[in-house]
N, C-alpha and C. Protein backbone atom coordinates (compact mmCIF):
# COMPACT_ATOMS: atom_id res chain seq x y z
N UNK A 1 -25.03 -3.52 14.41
CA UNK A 1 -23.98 -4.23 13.69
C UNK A 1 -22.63 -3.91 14.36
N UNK A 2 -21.81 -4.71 14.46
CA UNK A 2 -20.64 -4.77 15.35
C UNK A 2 -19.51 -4.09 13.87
N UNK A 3 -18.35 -3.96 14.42
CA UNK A 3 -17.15 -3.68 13.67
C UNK A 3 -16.60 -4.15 12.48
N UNK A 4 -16.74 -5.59 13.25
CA UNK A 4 -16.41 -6.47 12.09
C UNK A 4 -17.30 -6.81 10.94
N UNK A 5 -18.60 -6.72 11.53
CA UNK A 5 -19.83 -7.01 10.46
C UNK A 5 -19.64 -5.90 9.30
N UNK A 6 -19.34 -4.62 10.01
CA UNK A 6 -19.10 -3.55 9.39
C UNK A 6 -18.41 -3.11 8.21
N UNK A 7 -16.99 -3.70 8.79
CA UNK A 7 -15.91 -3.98 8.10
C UNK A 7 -16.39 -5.01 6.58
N UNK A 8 -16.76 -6.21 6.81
CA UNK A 8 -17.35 -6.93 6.00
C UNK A 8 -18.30 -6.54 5.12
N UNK A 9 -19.16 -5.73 5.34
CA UNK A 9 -20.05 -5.23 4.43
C UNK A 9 -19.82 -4.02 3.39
N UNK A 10 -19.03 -3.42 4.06
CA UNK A 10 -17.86 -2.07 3.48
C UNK A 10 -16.98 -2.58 2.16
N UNK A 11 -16.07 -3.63 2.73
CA UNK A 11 -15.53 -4.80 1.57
C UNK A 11 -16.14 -4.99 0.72
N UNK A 12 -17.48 -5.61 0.72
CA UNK A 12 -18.77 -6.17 -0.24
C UNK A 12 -18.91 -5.23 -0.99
N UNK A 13 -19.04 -3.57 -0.90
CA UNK A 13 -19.41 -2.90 -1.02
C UNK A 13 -18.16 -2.07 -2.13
N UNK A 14 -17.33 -1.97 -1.32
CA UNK A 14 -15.98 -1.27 -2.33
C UNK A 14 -15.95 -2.64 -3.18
N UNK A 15 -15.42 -3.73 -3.37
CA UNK A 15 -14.80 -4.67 -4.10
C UNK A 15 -15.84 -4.77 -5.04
N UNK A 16 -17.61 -4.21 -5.04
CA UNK A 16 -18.57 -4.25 -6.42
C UNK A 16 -18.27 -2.89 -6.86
N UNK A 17 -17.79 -1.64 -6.22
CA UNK A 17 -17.29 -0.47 -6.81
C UNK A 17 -16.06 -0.55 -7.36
N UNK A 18 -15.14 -0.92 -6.93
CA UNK A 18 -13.81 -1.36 -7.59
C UNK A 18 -13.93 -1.96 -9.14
N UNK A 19 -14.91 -3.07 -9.21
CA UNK A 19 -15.06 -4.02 -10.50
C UNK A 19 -15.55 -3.02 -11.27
N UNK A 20 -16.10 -2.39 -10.95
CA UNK A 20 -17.00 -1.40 -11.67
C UNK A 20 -15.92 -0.08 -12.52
N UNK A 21 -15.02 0.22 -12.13
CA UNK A 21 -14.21 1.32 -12.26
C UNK A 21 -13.74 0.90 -13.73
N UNK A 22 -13.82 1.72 -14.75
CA UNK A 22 -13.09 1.57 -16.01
C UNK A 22 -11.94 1.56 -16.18
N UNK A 23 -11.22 1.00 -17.17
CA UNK A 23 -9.41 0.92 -17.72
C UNK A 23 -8.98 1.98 -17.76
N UNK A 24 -9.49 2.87 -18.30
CA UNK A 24 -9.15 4.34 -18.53
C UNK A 24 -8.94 4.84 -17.54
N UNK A 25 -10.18 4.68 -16.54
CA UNK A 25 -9.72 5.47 -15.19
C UNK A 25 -8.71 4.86 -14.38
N UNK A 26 -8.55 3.86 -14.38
CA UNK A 26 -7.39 2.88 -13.49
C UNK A 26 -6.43 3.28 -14.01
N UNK A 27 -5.86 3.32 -15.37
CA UNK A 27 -4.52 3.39 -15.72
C UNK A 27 -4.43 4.83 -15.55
N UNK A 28 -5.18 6.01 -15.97
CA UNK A 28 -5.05 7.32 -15.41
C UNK A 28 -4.36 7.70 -13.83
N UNK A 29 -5.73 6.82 -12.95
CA UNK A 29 -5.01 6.97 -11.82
C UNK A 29 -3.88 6.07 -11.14
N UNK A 30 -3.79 5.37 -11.78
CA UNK A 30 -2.02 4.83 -11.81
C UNK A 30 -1.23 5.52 -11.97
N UNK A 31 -1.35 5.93 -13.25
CA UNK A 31 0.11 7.17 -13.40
C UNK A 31 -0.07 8.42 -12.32
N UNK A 32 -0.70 8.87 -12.60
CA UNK A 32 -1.07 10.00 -11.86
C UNK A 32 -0.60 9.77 -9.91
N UNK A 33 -0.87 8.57 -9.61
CA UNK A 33 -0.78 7.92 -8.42
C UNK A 33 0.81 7.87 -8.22
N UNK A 34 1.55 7.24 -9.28
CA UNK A 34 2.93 6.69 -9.18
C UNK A 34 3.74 7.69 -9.26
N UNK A 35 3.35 8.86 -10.08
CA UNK A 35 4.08 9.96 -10.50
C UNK A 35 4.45 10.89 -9.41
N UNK A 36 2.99 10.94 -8.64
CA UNK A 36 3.17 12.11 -7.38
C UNK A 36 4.08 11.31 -6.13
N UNK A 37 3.79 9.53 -6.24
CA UNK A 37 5.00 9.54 -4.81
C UNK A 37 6.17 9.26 -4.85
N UNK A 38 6.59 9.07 -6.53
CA UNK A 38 8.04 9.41 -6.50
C UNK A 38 8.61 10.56 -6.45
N UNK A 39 7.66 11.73 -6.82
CA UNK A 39 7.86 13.26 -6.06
C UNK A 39 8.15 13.13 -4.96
N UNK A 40 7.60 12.49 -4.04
CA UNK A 40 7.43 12.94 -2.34
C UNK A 40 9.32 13.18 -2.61
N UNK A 41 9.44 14.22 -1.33
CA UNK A 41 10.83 13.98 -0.73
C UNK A 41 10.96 13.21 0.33
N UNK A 42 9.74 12.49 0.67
CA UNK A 42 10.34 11.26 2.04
C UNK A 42 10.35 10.14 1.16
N UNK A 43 9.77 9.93 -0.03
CA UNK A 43 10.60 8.78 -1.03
C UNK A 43 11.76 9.01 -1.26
N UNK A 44 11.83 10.15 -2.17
CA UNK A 44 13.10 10.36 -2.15
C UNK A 44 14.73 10.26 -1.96
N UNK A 45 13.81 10.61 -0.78
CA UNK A 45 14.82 10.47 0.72
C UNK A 45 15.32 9.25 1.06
N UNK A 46 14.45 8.54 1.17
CA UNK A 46 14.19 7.10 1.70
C UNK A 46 15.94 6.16 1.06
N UNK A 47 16.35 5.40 1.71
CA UNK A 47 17.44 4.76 1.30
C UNK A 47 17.03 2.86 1.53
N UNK A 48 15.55 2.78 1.89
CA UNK A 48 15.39 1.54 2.33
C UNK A 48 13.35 1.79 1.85
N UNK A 49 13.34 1.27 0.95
CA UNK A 49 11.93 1.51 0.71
C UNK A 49 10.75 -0.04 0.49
N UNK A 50 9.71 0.06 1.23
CA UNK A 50 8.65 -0.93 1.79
C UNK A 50 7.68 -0.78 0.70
N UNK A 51 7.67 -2.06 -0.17
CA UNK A 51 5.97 -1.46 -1.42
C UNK A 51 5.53 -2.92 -1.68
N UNK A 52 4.14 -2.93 -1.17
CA UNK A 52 3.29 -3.69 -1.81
C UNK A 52 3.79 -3.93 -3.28
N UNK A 53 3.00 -5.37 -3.78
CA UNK A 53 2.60 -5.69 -5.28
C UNK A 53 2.02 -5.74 -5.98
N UNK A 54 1.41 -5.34 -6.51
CA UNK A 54 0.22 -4.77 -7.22
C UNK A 54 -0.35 -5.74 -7.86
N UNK A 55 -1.81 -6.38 -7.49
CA UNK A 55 -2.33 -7.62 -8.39
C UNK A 55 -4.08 -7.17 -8.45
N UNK A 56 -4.51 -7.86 -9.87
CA UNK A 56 -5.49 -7.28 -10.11
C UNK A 56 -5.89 -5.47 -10.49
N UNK A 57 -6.70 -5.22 -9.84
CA UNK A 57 -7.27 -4.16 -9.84
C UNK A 57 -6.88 -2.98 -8.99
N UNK A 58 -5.84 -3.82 -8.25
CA UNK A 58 -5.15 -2.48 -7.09
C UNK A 58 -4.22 -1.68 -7.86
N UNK A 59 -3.62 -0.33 -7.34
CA UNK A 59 -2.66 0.68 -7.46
C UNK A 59 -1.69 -0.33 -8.14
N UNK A 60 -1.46 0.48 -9.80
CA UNK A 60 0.09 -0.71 -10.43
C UNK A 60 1.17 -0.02 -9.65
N UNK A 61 1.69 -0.64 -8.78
CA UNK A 61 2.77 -0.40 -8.30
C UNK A 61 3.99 -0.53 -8.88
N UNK A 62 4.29 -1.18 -10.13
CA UNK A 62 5.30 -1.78 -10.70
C UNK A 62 6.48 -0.34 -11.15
N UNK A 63 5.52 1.12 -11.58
CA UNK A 63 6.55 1.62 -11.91
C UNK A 63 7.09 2.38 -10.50
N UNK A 64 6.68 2.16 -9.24
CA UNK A 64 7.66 2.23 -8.09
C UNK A 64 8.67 2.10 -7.95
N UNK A 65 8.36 0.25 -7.84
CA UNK A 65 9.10 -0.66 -7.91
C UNK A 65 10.31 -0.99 -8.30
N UNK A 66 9.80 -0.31 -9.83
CA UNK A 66 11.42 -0.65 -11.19
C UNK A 66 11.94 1.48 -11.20
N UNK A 67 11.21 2.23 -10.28
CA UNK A 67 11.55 3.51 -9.87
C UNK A 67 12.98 3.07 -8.74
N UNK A 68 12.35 2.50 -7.70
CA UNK A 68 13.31 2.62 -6.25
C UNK A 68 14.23 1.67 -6.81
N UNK A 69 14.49 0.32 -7.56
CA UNK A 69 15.38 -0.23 -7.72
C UNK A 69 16.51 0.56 -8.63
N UNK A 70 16.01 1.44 -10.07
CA UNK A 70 16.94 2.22 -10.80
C UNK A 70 17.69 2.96 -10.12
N UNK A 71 17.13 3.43 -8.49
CA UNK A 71 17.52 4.79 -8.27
C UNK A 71 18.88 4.16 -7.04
N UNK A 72 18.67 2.46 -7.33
CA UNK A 72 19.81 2.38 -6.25
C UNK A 72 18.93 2.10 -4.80
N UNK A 73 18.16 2.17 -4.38
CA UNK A 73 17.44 2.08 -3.43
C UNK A 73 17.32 0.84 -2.73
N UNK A 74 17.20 0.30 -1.50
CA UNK A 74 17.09 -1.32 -1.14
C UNK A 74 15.53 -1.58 -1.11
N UNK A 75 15.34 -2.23 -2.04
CA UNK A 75 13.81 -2.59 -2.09
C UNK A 75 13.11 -3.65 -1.60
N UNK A 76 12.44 -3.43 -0.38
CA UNK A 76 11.68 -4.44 -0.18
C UNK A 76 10.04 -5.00 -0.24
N UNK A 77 10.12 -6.16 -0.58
CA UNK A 77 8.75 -6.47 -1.11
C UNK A 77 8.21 -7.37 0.48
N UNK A 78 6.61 -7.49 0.18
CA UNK A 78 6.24 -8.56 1.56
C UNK A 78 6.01 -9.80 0.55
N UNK A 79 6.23 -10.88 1.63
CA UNK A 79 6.33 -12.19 1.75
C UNK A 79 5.79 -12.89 2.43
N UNK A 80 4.24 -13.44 1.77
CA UNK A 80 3.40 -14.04 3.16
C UNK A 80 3.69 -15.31 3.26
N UNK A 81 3.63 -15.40 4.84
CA UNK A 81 3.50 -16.50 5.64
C UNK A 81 2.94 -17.06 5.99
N UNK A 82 1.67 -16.36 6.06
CA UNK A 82 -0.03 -17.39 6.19
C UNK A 82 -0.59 -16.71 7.60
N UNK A 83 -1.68 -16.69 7.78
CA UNK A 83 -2.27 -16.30 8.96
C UNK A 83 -2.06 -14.77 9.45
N UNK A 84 -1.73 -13.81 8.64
CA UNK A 84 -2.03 -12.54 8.57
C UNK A 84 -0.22 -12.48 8.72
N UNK A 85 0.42 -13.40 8.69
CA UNK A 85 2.23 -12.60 8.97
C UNK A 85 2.49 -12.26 7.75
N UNK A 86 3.34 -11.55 6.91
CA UNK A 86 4.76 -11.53 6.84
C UNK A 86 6.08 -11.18 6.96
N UNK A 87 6.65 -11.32 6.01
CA UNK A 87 8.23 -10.97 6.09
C UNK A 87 8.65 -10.32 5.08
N UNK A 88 9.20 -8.82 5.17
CA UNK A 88 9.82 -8.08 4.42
C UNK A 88 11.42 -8.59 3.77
N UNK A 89 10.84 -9.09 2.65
CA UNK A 89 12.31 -9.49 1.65
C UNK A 89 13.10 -8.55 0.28
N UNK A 90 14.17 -8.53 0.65
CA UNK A 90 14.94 -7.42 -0.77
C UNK A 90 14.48 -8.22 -2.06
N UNK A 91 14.31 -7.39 -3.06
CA UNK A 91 14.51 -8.05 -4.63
C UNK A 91 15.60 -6.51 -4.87
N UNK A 92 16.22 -7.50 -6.31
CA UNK A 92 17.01 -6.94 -6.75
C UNK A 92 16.26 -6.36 -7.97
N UNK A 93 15.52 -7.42 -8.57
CA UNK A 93 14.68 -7.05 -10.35
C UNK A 93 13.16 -7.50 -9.74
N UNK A 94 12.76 -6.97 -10.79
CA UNK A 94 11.02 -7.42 -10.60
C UNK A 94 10.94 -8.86 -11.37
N UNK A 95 11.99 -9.17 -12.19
CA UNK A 95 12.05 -10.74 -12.63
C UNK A 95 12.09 -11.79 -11.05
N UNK A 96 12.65 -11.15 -9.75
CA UNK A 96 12.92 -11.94 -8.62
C UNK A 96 11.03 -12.28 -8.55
N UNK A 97 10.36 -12.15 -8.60
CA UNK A 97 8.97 -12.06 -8.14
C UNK A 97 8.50 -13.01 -8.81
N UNK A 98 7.66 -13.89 -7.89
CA UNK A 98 6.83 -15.18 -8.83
C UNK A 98 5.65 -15.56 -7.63
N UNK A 99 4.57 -15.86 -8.80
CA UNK A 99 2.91 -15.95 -7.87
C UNK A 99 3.51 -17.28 -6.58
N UNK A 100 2.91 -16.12 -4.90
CA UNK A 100 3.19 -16.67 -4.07
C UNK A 100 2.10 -17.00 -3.35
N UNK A 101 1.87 -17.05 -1.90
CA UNK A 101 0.49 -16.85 -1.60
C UNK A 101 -0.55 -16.24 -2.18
N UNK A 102 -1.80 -16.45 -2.41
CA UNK A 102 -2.82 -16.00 -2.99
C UNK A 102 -2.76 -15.55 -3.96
N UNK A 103 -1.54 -16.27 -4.97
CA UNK A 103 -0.90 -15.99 -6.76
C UNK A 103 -0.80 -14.07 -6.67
N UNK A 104 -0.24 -13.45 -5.33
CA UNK A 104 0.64 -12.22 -4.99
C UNK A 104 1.86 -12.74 -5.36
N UNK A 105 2.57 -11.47 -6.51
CA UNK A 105 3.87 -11.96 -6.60
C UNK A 105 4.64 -11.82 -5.53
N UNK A 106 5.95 -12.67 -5.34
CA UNK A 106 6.23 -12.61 -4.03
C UNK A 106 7.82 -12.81 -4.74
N UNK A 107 8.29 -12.07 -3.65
CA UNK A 107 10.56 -12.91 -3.89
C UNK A 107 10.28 -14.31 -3.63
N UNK A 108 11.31 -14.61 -3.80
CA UNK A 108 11.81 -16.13 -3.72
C UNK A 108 12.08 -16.65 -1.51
N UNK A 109 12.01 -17.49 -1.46
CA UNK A 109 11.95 -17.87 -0.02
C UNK A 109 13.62 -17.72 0.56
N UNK A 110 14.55 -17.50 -0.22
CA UNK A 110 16.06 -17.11 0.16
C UNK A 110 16.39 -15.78 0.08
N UNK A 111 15.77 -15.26 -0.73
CA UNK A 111 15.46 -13.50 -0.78
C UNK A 111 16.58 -12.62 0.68
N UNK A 112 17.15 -12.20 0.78
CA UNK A 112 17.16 -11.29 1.62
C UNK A 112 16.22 -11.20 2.67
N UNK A 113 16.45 -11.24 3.89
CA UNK A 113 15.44 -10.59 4.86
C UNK A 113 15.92 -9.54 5.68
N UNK A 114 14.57 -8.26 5.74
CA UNK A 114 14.99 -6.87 6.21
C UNK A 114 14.44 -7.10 7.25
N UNK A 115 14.75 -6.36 8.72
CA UNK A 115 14.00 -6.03 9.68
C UNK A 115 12.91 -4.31 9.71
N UNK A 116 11.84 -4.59 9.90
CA UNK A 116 10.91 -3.31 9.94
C UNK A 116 11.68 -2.13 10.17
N UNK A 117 12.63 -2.05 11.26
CA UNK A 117 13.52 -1.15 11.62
C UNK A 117 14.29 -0.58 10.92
N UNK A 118 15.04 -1.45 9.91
CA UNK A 118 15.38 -0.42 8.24
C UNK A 118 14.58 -0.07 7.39
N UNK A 119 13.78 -0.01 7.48
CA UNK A 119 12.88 0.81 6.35
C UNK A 119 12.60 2.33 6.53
N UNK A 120 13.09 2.63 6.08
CA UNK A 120 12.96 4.45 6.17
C UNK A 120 11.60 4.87 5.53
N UNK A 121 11.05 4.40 4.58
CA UNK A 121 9.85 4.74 4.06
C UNK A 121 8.45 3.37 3.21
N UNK A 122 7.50 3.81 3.25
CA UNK A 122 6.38 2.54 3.41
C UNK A 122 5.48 3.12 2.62
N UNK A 123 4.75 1.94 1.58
CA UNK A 123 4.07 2.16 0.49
C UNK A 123 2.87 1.04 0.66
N UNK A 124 2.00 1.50 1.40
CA UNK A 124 0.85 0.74 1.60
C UNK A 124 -0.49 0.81 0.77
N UNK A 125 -0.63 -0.49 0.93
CA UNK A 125 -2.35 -0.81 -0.14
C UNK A 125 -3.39 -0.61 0.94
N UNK A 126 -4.97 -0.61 0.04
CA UNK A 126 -6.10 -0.46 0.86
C UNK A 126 -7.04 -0.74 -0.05
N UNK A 127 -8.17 -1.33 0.53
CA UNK A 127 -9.31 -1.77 -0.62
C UNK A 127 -10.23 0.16 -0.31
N UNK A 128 -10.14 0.09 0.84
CA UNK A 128 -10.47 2.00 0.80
C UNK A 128 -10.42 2.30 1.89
N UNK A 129 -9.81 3.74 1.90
CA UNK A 129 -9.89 4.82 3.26
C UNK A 129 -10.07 6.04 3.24
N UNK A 130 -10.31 6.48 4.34
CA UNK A 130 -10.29 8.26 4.40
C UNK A 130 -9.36 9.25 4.20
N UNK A 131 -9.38 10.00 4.05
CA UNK A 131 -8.51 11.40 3.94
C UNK A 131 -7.50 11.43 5.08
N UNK A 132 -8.16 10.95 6.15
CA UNK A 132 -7.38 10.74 7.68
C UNK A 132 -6.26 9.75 7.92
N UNK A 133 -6.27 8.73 6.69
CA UNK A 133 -5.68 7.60 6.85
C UNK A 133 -6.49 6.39 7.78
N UNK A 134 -7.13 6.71 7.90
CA UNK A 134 -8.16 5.48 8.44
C UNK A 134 -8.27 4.36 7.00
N UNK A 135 -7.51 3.15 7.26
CA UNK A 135 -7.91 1.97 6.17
C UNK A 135 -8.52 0.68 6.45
N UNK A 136 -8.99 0.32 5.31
CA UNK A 136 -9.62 -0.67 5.63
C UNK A 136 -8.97 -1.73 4.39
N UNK A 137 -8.41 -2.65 4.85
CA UNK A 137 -7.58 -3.64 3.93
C UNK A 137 -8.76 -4.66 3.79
N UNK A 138 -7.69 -5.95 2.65
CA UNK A 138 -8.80 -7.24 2.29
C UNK A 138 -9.06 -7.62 3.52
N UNK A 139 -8.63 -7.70 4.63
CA UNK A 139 -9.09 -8.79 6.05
C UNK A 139 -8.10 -9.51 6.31
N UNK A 140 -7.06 -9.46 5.97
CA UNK A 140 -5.74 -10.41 5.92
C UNK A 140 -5.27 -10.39 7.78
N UNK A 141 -4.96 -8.42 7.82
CA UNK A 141 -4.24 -8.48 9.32
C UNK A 141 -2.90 -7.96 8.86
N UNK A 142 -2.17 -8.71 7.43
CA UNK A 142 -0.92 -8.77 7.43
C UNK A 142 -0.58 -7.05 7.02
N UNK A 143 -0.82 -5.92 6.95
CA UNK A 143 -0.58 -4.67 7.08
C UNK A 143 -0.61 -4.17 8.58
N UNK A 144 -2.02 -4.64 9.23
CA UNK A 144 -1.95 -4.12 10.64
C UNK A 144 -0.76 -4.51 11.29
N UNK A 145 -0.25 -5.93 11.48
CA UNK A 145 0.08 -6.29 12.18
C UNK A 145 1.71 -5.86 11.95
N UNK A 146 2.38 -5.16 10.44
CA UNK A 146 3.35 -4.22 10.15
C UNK A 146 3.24 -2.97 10.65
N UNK A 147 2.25 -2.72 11.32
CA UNK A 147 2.00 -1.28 11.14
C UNK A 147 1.95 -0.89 12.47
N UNK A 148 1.78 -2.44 13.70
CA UNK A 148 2.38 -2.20 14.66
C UNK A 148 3.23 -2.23 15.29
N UNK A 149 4.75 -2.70 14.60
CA UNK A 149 5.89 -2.42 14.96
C UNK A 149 7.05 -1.59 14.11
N UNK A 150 5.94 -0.79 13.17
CA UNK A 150 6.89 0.03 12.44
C UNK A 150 6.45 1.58 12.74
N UNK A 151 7.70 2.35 12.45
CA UNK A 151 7.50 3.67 13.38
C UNK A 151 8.56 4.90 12.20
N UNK A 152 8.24 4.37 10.50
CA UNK A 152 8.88 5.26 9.36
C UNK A 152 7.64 5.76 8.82
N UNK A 153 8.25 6.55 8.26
CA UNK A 153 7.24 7.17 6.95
C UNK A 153 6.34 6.39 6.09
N UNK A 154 4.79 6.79 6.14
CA UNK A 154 4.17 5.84 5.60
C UNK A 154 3.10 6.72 4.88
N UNK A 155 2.75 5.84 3.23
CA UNK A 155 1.62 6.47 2.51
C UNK A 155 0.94 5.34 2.19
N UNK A 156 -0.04 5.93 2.28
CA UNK A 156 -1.49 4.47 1.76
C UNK A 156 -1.74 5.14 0.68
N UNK A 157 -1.72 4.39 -0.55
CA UNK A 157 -2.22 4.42 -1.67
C UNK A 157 -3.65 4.11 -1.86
N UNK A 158 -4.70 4.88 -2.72
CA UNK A 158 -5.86 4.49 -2.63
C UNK A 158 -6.35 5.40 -4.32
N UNK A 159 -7.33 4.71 -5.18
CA UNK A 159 -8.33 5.66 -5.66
C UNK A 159 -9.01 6.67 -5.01
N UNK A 160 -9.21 8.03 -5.94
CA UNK A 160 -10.37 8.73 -5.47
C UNK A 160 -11.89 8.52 -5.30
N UNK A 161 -11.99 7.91 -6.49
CA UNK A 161 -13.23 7.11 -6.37
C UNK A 161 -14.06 6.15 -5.47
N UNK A 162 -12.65 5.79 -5.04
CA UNK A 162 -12.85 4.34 -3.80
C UNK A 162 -12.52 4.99 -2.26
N UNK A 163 -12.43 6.60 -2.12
CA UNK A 163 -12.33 7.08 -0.60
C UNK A 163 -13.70 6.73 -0.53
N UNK A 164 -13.47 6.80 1.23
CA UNK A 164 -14.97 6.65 1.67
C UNK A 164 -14.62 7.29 3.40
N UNK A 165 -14.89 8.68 3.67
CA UNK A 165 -15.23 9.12 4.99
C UNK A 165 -15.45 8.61 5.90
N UNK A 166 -16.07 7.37 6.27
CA UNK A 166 -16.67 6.48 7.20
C UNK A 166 -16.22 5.32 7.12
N UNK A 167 -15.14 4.98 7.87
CA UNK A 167 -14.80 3.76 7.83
C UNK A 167 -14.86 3.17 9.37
N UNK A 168 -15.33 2.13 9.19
CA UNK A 168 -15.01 1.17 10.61
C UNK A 168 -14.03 0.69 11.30
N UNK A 169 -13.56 1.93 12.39
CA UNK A 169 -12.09 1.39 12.84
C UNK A 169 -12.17 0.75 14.14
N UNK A 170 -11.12 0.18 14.80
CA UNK A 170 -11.13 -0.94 15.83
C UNK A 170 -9.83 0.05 16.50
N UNK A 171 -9.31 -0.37 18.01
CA UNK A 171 -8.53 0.52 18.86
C UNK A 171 -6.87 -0.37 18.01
N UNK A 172 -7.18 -1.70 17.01
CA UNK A 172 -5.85 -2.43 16.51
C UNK A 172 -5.80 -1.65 15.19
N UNK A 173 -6.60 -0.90 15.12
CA UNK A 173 -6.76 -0.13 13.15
C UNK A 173 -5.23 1.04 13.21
N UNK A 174 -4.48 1.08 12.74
CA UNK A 174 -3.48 2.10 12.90
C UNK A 174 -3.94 2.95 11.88
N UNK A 175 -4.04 4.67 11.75
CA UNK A 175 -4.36 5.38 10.71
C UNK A 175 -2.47 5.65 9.86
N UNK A 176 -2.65 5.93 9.06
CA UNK A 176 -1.42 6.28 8.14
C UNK A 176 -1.31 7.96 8.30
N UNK A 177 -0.26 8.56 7.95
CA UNK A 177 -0.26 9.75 8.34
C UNK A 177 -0.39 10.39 6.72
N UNK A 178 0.18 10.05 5.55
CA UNK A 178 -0.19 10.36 4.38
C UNK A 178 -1.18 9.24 3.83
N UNK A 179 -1.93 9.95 2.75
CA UNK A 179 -2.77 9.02 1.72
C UNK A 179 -2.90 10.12 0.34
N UNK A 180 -2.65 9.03 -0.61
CA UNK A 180 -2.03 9.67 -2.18
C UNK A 180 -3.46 8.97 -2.72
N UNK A 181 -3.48 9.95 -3.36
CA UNK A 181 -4.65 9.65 -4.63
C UNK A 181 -4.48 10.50 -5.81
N UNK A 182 -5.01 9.99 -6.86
CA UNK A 182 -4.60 10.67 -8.34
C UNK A 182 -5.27 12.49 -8.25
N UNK A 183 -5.95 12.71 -6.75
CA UNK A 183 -6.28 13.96 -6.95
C UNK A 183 -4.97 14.86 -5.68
N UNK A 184 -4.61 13.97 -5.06
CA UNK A 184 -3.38 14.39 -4.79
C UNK A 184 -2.75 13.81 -3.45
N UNK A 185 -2.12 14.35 -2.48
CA UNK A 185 -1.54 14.05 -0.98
C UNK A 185 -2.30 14.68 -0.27
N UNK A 186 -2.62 13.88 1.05
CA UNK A 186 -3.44 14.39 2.19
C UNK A 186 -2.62 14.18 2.84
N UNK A 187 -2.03 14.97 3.99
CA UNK A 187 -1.27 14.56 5.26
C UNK A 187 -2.40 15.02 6.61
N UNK A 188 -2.70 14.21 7.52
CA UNK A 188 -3.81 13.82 8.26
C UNK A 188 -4.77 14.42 8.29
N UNK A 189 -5.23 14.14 6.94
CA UNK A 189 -6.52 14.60 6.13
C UNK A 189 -7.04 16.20 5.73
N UNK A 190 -5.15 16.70 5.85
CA UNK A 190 -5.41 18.25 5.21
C UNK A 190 -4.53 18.25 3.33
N UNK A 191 -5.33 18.48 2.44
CA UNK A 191 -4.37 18.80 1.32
C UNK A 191 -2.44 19.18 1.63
N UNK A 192 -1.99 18.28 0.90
CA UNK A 192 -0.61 18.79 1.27
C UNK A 192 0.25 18.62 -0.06
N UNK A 193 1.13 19.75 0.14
CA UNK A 193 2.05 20.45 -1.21
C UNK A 193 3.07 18.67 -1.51
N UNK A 194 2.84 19.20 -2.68
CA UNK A 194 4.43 17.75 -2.80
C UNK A 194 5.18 19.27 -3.78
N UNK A 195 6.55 18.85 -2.41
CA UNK A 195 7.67 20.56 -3.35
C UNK A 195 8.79 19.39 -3.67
């Protein structure tokens, strides 16, 4: 089986484990998830911050979201373009957001546009990955293809439940250097302190 077959069957595989995961445990590891990376001090820190939108069954990102905007922060959301692109746009409120591509809330098409190069810090999704930061997204592209011209601080958000050691990577797969889960921070796949 080749990479991609790989990749594909892995998907099949997490997305019937995913459905499977109870309310209780999702909203547990939500908080638990949201709580520890507004700890980080490279959030913190951050004066220009990159976060997915949270739809369905993925990481609620929302109290990030309405986190980095209270704190004053320039928030940017992605904005797809179709064919694995997008474009990083500011919101001001989470009211700016309305079902865009693939009914993902999205800013508005006048939104602000950031270049990759201001973003001081990055809040990435994954259907599942390793401890290493090895991910494996829906199949879109549109993370990889951010992930090869950006060079800030980056955490992949993921369940514990939904790691998986063995993932199928390609020489275009970029690993993340942190990954947060409700059991805690890995920085390249060693336990790491949030002070």
């Amino acid at each position: 089986m080749n990479k991609q077959a790989e990749k594909q069957q892995l998907r099949k595989t997490m997305r019937a484990l995913e459905a499977r995961l109870s309310e209780r445990y999702l909203e547990r590891s939500d908080r638990r998830i949201a709580a520890q990376l507004l700890a980080m001090p490279e959030y913190q820190a951050a004066e220009t911050v990159f976060c997915f939108v949270s739809v369905g069954r993925e990481i609620n990102t929302r109290p990030v979201l309405s986190a980095a905007l209270e704190s004053g922060k320039t928030l940017c959301v992605p904005r797809c373009l179709g064919s694995g692109i997008m474009e990083l746009r500011t919101i001001q409120s989470l009211d700016d957001l309305a079902p865009g591509a693939y009914g993902i809330p999205e800013p508005p098409e006048d939104a602000p546009l950031i270049s990759v190069d201001r973003v001081d810090f990055a809040v990435l999704p994954c259907l599942t990955c390793n401890h290493l930061g090895q991910r494996l997204g829906r199949g879109g592209g549109y993370y990889d293809r951010f992930l090869a011209s950006y060079r800030g601080g980056t955490v992949l958000l993921c369940r514990e439940k939904l790691i998986r050691e063995e993932i199928p990577v390609t020489p275009l797969d970029y690993p993340i250097p942190w990954v947060l889960t409700e059991a805690g921070l890995f920085e390249d796949g060693t336990p790491a302190r949030l002070s």
